[in-house]
Protein backbone atom coordinates (compact mmCIF):
# COMPACT_ATOMS: atom_id res chain seq x y z
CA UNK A 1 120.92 -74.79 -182.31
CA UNK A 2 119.27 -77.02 -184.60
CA UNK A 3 115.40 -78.19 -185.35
CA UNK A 4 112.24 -76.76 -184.30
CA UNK A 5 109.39 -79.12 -182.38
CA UNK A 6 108.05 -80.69 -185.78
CA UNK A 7 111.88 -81.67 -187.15
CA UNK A 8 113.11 -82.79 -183.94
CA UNK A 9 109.62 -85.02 -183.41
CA UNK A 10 110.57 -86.05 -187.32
CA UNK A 11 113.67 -86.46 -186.21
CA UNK A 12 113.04 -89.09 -183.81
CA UNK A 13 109.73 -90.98 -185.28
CA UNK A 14 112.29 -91.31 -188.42
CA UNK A 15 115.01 -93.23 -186.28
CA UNK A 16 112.54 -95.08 -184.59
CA UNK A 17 111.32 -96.58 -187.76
CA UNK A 18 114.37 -96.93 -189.00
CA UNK A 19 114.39 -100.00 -186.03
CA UNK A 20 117.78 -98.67 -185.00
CA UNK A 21 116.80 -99.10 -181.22
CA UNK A 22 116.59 -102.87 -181.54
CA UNK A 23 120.56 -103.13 -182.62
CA UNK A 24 122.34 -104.65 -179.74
CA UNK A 25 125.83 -103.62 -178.34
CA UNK A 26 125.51 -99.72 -179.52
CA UNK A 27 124.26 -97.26 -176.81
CA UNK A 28 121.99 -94.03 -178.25
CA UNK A 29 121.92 -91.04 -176.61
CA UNK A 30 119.92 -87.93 -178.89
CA UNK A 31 120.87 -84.47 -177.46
CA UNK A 32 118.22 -82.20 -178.18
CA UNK A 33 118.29 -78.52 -177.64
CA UNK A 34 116.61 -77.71 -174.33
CA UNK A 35 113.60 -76.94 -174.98
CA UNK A 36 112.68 -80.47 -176.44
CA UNK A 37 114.31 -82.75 -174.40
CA UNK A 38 110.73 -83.23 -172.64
CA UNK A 39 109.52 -84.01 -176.44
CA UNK A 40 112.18 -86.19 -177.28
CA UNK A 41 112.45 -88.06 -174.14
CA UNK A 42 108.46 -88.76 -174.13
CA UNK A 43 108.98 -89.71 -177.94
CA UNK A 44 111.92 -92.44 -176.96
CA UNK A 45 110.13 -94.23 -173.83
CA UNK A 46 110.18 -97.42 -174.22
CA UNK A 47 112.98 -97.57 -176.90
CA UNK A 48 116.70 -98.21 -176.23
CA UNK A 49 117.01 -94.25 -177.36
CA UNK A 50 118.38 -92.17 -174.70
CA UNK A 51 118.31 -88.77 -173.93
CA UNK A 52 121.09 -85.63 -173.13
CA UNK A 53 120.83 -82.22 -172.44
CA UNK A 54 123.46 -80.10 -174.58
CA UNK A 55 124.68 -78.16 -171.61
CA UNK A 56 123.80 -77.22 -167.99
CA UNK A 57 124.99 -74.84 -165.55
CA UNK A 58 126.62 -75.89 -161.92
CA UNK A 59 124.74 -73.80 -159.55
CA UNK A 60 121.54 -75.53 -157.79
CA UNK A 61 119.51 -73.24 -158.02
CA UNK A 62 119.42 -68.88 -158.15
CA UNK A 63 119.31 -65.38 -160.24
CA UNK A 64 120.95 -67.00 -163.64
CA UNK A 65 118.08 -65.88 -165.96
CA UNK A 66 118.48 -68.35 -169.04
CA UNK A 67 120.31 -70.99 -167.17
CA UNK A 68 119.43 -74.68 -166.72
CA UNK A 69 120.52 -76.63 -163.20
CA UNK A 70 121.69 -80.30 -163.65
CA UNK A 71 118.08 -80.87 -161.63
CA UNK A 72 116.34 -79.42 -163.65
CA UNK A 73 118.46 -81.77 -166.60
CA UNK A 74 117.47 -84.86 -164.74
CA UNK A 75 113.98 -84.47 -164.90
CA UNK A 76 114.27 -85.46 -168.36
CA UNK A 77 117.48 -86.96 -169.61
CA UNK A 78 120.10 -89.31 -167.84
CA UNK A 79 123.04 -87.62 -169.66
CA UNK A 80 125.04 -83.94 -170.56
CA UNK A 81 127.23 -82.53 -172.84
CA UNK A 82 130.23 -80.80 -170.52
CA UNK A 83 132.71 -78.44 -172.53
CA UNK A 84 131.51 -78.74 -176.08
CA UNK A 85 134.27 -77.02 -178.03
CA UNK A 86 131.45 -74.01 -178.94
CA UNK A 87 130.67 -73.86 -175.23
CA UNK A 88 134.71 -73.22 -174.72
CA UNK A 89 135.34 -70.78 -178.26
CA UNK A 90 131.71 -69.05 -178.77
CA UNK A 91 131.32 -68.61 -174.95
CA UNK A 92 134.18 -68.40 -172.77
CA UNK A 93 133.45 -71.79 -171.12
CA UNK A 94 136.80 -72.25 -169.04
CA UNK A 95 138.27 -75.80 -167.61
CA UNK A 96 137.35 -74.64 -164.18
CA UNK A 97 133.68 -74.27 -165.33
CA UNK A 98 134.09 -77.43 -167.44
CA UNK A 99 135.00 -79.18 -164.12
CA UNK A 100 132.25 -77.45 -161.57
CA UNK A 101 129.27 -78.62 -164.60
CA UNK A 102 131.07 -82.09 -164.24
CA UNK A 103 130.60 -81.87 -160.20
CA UNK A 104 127.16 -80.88 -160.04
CA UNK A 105 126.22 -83.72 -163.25
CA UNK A 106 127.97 -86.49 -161.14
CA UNK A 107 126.10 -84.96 -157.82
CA UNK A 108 122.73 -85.38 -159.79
CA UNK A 109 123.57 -89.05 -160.75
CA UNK A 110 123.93 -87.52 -164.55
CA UNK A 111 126.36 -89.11 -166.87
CA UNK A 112 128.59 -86.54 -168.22
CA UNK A 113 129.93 -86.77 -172.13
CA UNK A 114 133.14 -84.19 -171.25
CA UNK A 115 134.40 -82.77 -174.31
CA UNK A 116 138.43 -82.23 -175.40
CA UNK A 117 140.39 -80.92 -178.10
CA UNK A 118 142.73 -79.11 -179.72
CA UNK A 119 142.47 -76.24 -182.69
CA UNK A 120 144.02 -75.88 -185.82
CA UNK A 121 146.61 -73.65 -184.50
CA UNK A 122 147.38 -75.19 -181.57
CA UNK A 123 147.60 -78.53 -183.74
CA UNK A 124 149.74 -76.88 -185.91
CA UNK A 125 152.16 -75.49 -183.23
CA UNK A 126 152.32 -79.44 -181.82
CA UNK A 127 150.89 -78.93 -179.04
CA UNK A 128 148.01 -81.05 -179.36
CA UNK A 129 149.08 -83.20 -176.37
CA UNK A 130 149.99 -79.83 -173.75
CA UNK A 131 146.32 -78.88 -175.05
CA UNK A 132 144.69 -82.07 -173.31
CA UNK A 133 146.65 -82.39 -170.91
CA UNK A 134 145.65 -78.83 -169.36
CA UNK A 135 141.50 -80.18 -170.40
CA UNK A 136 141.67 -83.18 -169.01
CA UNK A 137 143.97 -82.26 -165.66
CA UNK A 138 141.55 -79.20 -165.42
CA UNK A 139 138.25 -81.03 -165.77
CA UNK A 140 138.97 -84.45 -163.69
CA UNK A 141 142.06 -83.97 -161.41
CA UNK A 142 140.73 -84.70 -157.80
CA UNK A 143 137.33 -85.92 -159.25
CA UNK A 144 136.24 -89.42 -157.40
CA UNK A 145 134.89 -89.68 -161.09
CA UNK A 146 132.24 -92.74 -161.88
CA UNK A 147 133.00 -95.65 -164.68
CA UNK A 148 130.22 -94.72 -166.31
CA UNK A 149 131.56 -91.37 -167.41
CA UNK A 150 131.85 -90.31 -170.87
CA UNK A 151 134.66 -87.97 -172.37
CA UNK A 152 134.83 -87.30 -176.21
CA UNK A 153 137.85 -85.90 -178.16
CA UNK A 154 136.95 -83.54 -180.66
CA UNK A 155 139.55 -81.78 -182.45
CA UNK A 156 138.35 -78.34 -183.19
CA UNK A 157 139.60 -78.20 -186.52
CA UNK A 158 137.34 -81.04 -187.21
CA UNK A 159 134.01 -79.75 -185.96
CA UNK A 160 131.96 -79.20 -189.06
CA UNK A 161 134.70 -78.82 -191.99
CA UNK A 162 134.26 -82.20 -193.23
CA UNK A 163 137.60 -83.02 -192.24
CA UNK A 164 138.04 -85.70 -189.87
CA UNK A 165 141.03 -86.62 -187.95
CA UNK A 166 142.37 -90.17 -189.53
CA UNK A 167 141.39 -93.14 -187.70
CA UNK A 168 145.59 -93.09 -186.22
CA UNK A 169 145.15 -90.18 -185.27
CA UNK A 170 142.02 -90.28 -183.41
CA UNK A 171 143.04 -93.42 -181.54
CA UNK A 172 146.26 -91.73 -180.38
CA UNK A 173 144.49 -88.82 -178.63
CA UNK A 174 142.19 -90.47 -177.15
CA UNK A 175 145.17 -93.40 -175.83
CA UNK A 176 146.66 -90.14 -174.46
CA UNK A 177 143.39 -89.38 -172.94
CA UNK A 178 142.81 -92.34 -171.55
CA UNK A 179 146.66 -92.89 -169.93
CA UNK A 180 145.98 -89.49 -168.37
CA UNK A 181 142.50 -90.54 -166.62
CA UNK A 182 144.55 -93.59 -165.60
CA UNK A 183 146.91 -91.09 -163.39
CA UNK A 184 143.61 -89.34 -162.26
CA UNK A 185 141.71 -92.07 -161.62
CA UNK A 186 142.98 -95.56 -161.37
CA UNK A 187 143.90 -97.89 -164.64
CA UNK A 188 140.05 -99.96 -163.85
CA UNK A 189 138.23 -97.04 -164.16
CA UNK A 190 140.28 -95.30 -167.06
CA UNK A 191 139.28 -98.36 -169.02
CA UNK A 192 135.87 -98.66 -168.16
CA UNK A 193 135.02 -94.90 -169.08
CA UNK A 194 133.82 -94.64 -173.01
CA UNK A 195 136.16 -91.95 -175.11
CA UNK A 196 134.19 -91.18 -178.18
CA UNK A 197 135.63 -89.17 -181.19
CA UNK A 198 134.09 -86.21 -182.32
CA UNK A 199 134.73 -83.98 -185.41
CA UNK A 200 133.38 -84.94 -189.04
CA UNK A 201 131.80 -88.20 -188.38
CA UNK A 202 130.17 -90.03 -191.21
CA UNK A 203 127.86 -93.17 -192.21
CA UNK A 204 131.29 -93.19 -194.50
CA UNK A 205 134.11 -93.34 -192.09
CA UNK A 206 132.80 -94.35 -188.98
CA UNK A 207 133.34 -97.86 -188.65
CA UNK A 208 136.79 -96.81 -189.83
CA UNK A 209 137.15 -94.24 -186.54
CA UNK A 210 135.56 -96.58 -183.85
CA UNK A 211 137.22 -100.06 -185.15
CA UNK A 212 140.60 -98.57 -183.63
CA UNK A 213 140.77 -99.91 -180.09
CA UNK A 214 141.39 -96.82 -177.91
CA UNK A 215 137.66 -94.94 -179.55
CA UNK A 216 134.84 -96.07 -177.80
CA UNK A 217 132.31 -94.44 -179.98
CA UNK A 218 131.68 -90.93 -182.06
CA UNK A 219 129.92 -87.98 -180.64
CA UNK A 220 128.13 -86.79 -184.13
CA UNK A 221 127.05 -83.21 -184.95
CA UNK A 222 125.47 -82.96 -188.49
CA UNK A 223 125.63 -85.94 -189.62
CA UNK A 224 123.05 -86.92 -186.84
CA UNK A 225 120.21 -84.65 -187.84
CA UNK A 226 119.11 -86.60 -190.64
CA UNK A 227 117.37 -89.81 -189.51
CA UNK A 228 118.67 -91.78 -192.55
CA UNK A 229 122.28 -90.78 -191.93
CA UNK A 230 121.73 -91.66 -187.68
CA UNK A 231 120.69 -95.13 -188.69
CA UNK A 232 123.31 -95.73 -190.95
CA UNK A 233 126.06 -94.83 -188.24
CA UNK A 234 124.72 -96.38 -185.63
CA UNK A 235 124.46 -99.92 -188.43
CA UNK A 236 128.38 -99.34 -188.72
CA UNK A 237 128.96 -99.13 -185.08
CA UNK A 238 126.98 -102.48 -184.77
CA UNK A 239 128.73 -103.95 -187.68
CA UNK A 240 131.82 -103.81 -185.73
């Protein structure tokens, strides 16, 4: 819940002069709250800048005052954030709601980014593997689920403490991750779908975090709201 209309249009004018759009080999995808994806995505035509909604619901259509439909989503962005770790704490987001949103994107031709992780606790306890497993089973199991999906693991106990999982540990979640979707959904597809990292990622230690060959690319909270600090990470991703 970030930006008003004039930062998020500063937003993106500043990464579009920063000439980030013309790096090759990096996809962009802004996710702007709702009610400026229609501002952002007029902003970004003609750019390589693409666009995501934050969150969407799975019914069509119906009485859900304050809701958004994945139809409604596709009128202005090609991609959506499923399962966000707030989504799941702040607002009782479940795995079976994590996997009906991940129906309805795919039956709207959206790509989904589905989110993953553990907490501190459960981290602690060692259960950091039993934690995904239960995500990932409950989100994708009996899912005819495309290549061009998207899943990001994002430790809780990362989100916003400026402590980020090392780049070890990172690429061994998200090799767990990946050898589950392989069960789920064939070994071609499992390595065709992007796993990004998410959780205190920096212009500092990104090329670190994405250099490791299971992590397909970071899903970035605050460090992406400065246009500066976007074009710097998405430099390190090319870099690579």
């Amino acid at each position: 819940m970030n930006t008003d209309a004039a930062s998020a249009r500063d937003l993106v004018e500043g990464i579009k002069a920063a000439r980030v759009d013309a790096l090759a080999g990096v996809e962009k995808v802004l996710c702007p709250p709702f009610v400026y994806l229609q501002l952002v995505r007029d902003l970004t035509r003609g750019t390589s800048l693409k666009v995501g909604a934050q969150d969407m619901h799975w019914e069509e259509k119906g009485a859900f005052t304050g809701e958004i439909s994945a139809a409604m989503v596709k009128d202005f962005a090609e991609y959506v954030i499923i399962g966000h770790s707030e989504r799941r704490q702040l607002f009782g987001e479940t795995d079976e709601g994590v996997r009906r949103k991940l129906l309805a994107a795919i039956g709207h031709g959206l790509t989904p980014i589905v989110c993953v992780g553990e907490t501190g606790d459960e981290r602690s306890a060692g259960r950091t593997n039993d934690v995904l497993l239960r995500q990932v089973r409950g989100a994708f199991a009996d899912v005819d689920l495309p290549a061009t999906a998207v899943v990001a693991y994002e430790p809780v106990w990362a989100i916003g403490t400026g402590v980020a999982a090392t780049a070890q540990d990172a690429n061994d979640a998200i090799g767990f991750i990946r050898a589950e979707l392989a069960k789920l959904a064939g070994a071609e597809t499992a390595q065709a779908i992007r796993i990004l990292y998410g959780g205190s990622v920096t212009p500092a230690n990104v090329a670190e975090i994405v250099s490791q060959p299971e992590v397909d690319g970071g899903l970035v909270g605050g460090a992406s709201l400065v246009a500066s600090s976007f074009a710097d990470l998405v430099r390190a991703a090319a870099s690579l």
